[in-house]
C-alpha atoms as a PDB file:
ATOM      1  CA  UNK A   1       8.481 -10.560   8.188  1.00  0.00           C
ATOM      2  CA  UNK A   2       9.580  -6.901   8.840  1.00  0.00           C
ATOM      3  CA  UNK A   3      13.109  -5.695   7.559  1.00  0.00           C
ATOM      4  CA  UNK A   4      14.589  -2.730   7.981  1.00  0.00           C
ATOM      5  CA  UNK A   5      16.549  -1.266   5.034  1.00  0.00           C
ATOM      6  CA  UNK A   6      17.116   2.621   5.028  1.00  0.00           C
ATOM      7  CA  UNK A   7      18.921   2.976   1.664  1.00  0.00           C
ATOM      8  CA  UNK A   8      15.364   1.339   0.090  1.00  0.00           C
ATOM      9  CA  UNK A   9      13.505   4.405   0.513  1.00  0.00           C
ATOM     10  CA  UNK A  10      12.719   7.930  -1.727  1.00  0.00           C
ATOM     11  CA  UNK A  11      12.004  11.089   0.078  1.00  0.00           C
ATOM     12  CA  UNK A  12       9.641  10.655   2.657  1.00  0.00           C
ATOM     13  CA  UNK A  13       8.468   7.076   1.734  1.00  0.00           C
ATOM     14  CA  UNK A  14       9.466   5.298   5.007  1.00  0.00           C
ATOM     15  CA  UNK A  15       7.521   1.560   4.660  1.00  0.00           C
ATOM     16  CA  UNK A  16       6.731  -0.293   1.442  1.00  0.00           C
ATOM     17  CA  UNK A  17       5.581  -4.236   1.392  1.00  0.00           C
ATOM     18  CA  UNK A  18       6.976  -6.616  -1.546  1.00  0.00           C
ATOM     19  CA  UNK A  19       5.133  -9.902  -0.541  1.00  0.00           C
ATOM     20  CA  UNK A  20       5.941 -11.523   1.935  1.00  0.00           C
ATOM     21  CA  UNK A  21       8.271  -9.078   3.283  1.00  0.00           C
ATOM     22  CA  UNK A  22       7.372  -5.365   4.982  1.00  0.00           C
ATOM     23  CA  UNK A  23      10.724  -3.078   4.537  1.00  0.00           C
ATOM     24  CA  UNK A  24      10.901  -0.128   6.471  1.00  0.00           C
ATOM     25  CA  UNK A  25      13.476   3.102   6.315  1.00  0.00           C
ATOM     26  CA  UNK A  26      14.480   2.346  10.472  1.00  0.00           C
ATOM     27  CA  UNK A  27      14.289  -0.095  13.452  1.00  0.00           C
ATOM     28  CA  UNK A  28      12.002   2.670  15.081  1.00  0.00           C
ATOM     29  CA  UNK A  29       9.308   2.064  12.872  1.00  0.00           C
ATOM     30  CA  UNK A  30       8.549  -1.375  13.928  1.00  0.00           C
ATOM     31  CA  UNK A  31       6.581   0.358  16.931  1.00  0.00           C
ATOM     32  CA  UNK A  32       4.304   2.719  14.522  1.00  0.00           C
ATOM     33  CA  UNK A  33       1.143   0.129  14.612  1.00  0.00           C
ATOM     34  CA  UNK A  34      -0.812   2.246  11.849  1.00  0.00           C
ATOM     35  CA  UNK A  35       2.602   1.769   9.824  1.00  0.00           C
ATOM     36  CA  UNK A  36       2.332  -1.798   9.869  1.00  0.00           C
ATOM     37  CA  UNK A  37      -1.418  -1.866   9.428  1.00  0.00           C
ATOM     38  CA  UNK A  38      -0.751  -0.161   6.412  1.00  0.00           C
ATOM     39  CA  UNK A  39       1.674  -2.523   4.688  1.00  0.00           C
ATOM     40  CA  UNK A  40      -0.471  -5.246   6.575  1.00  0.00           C
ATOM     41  CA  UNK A  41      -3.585  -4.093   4.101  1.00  0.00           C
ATOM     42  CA  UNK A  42      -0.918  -4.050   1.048  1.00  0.00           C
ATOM     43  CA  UNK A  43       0.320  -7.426   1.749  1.00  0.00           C
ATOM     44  CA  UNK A  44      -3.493  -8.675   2.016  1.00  0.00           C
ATOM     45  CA  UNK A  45      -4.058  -7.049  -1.367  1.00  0.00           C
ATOM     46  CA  UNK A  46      -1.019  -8.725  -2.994  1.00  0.00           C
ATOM     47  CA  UNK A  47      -1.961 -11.941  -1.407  1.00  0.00           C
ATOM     48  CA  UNK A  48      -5.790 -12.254  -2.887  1.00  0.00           C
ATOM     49  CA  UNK A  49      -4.404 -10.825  -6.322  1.00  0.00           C
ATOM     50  CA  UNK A  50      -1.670 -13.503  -6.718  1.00  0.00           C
ATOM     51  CA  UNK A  51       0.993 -11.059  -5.997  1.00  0.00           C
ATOM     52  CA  UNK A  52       2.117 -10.500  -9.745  1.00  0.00           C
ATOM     53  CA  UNK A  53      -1.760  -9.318 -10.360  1.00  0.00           C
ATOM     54  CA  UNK A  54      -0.972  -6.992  -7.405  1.00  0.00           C
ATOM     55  CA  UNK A  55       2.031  -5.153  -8.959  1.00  0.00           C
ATOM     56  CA  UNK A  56       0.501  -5.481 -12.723  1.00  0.00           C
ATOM     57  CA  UNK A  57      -2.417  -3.449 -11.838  1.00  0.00           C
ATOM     58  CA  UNK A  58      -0.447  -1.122  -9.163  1.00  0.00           C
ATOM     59  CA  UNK A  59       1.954   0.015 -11.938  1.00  0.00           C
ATOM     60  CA  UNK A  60      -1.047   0.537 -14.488  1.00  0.00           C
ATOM     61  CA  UNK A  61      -2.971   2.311 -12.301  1.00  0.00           C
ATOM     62  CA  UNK A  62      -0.382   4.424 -11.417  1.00  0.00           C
ATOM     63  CA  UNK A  63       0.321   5.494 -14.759  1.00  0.00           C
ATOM     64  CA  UNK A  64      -3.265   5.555 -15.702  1.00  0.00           C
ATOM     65  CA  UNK A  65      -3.471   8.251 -12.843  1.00  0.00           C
ATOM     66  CA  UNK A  66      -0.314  10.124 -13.557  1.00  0.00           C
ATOM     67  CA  UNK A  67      -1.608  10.668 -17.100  1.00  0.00           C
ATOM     68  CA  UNK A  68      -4.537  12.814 -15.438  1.00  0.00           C
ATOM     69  CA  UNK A  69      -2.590  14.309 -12.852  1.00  0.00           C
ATOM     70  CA  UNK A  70       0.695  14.786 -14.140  1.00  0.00           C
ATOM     71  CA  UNK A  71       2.070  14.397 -10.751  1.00  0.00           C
ATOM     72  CA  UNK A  72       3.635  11.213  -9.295  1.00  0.00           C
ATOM     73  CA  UNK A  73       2.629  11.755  -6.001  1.00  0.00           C
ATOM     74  CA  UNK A  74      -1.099  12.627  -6.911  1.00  0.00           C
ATOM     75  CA  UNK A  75      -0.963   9.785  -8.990  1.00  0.00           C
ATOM     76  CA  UNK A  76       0.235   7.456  -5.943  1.00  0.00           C
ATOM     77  CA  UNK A  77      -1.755   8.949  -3.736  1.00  0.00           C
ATOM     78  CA  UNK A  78      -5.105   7.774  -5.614  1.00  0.00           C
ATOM     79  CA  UNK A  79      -4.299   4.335  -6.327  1.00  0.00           C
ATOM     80  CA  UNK A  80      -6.953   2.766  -4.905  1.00  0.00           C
ATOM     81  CA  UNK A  81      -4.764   0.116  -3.154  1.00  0.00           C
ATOM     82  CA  UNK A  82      -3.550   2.948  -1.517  1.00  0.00           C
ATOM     83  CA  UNK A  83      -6.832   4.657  -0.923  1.00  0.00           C
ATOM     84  CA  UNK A  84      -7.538   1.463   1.176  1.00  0.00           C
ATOM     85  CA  UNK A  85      -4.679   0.886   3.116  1.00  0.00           C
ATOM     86  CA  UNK A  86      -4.780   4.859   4.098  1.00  0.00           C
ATOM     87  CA  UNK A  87      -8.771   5.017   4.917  1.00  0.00           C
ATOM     88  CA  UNK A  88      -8.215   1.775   6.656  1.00  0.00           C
ATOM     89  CA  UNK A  89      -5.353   2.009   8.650  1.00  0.00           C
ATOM     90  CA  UNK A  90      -5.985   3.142  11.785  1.00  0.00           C
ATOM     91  CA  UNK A  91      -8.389   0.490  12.435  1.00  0.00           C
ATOM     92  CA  UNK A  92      -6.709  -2.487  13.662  1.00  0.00           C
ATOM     93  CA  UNK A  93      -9.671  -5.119  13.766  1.00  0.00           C
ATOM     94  CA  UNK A  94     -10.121  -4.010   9.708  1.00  0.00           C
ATOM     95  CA  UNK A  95      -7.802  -7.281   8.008  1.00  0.00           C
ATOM     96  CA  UNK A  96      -9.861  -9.305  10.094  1.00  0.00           C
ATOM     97  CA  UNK A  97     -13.539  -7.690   8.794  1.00  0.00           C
ATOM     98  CA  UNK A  98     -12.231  -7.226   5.219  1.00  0.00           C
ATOM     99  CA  UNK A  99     -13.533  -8.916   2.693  1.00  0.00           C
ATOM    100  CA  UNK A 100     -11.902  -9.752  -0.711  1.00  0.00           C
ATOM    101  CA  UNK A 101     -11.026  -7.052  -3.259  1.00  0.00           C
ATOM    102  CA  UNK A 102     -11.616  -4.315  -1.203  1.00  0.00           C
ATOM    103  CA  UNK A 103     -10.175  -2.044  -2.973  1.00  0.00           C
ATOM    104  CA  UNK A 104     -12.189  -2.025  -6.115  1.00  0.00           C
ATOM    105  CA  UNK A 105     -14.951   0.134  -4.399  1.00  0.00           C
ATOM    106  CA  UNK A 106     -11.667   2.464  -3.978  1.00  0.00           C
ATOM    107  CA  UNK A 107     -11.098   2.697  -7.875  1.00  0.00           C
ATOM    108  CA  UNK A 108     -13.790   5.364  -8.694  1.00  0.00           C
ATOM    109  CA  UNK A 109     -13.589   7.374  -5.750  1.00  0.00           C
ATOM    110  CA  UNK A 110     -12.274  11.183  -6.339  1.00  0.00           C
END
């Protein structure tokens, strides 16, 4: 289910999914595909991982990688959930060719 919520969002963050929900920043965005595909990929992720698992190991890895970058955005930008969702999401056939846990090949990448 897609929400919009504008006051949700920092800076230039305009999508985020909290299972089973995909919140974006405005009604426009419900017609940006990759967008979708993107939180599509997150919610997958959250789904095989429990959901709790998801957000456990988002947050640690997060902090694991803002501890060797010592910037927040770096340190998003390399979680490998992310790393996934970004390589992937311009390829809309890729939930249904994905297999589980993905993203682990995504942790070791630089």
């Amino acid at each position: 289910m897609i929400l919009v919520f504008k006051h949700f969002f920092y800076k230039n963050y305009v999508g985020l999914s909290l299972w089973p929900f995909i919140f974006l920043k405005n009604t426009s965005l419900k017609e940006d595909v990759v967008l979708i595909n993107h939180e599509r990929i997150h919610l997958s992720q959250q789904r095989e991982l429990l959901i709790l698992i998801f957000y456990f190991l988002y947050a640690l890895e997060w902090g694991i990688r803002f501890l060797r970058y010592f910037d927040s955005y770096k340190a998003y930008q390399n979680i490998s959930f992310e790393r996934e969702a970004y390589e992937n999401e311009d390829n809309m056939d890729y939930l249904s060719n994905r297999k589980p846990l993905s993203f682990i090949k995504y942790l070791w990448r630089s």
